[in-house]
Protein backbone atom coordinates (compact mmCIF):
# COMPACT_ATOMS: atom_id res chain seq x y z
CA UNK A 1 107.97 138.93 67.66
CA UNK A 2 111.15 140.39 65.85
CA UNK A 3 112.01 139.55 62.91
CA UNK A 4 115.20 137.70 62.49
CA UNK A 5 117.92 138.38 60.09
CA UNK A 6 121.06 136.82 59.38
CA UNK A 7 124.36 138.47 58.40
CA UNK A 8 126.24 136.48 56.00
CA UNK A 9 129.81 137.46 54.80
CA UNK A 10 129.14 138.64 50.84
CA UNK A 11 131.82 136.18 48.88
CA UNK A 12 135.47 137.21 48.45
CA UNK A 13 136.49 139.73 50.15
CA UNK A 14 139.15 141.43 47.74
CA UNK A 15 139.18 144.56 46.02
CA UNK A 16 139.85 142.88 43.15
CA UNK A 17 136.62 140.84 42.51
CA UNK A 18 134.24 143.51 43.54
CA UNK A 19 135.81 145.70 41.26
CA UNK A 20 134.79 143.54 38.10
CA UNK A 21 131.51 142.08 39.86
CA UNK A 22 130.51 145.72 39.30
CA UNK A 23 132.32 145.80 35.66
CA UNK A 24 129.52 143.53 35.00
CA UNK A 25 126.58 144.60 35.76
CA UNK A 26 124.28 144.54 32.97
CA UNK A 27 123.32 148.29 31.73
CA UNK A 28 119.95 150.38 32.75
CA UNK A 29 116.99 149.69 30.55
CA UNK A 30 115.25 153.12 29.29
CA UNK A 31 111.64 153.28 30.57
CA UNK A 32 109.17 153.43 28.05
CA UNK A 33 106.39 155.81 28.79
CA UNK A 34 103.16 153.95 29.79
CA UNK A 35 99.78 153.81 27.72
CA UNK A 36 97.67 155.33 30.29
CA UNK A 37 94.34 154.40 29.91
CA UNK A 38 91.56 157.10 29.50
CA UNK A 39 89.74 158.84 32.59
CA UNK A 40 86.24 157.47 33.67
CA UNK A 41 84.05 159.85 33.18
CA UNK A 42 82.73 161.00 37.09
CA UNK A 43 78.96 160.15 37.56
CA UNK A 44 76.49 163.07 39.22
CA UNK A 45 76.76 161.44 42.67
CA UNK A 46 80.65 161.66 42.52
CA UNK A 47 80.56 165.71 41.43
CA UNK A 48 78.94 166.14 44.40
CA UNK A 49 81.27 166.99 47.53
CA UNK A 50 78.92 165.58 50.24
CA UNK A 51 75.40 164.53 48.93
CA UNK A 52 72.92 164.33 51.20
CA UNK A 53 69.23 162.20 50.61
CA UNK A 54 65.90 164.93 50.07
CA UNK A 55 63.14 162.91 50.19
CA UNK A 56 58.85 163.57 50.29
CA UNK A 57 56.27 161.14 50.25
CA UNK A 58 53.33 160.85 47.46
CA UNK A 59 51.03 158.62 46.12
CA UNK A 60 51.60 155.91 43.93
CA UNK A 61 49.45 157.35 41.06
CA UNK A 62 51.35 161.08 41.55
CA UNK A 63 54.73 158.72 41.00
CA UNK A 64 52.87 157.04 38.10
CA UNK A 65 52.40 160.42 36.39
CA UNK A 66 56.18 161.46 37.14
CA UNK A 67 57.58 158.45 35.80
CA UNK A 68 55.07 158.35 32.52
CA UNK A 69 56.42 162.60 32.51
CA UNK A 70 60.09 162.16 32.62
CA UNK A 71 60.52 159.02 30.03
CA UNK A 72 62.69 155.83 30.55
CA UNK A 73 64.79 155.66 33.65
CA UNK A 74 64.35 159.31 34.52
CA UNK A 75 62.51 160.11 37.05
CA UNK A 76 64.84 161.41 39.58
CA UNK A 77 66.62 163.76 37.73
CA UNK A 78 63.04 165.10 35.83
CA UNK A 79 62.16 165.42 39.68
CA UNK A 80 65.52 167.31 40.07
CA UNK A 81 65.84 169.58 37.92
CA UNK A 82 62.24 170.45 38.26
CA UNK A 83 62.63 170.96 41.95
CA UNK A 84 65.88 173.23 41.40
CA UNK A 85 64.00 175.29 38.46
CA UNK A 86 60.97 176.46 40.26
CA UNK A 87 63.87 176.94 43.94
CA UNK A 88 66.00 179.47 41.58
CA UNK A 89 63.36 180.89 39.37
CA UNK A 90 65.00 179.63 35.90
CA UNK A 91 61.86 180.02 33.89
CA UNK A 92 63.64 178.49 30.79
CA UNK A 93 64.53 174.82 32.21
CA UNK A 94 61.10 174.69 33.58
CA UNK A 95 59.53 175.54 30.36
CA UNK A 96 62.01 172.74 28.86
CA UNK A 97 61.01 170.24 31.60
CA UNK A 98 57.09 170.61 30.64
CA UNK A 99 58.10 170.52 27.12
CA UNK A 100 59.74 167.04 28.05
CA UNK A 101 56.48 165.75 29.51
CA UNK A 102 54.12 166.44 27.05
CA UNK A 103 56.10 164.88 24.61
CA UNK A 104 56.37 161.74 26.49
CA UNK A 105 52.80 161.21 27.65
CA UNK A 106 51.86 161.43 23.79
């Protein structure tokens, strides 16, 4: 279906009118610059171009023990980081990550 317009003659058609139609046109308004509002801050899944799922399986008392290691609501990246430590060979976070357990299974 088209849509359907209709062409209707615009008023009087002397130069005359037009002429102080536009004399009256109210004046431009100056844009005011916008608050903008402040960036969200990009979670870990976002900085990641295309993340893909690495999963193993274990028991329930191994996950017990990594949960009880890496504290409140860290798990996965205790499990992370620990992972990517010991894959590049960066001694110091591991040391750091064993430092984190002990402290929380005190």
């Amino acid at each position: 279906m088209e849509p359907t317009t209709s062409k209707t003659e615009p008023g009087p058609t002397s130069g005359k009118a037009s002429k102080t139609a536009k004399a009256q046109k109210p004046a431009k308004k100056e844009k005011t610059p916008k608050a903008t509002a402040p960036k969200k801050e990009k979670s870990p899944r976002e900085l990641i171009e295309s993340p893909v799922v690495f999963a193993f399986r274990l028991s329930a008392a191994d996950r017990t023990r990594i949960h009880g290691a890496a504290g409140a609501a860290g798990a996965t990246k205790f499990v992370r980081s620990a992972a990517l430590a010991a894959a590049t060979g960066d001694q110091k976070t591991f040391d750091a990550l064993i430092a984190q357990a002990k402290s929380n299974l005190k």
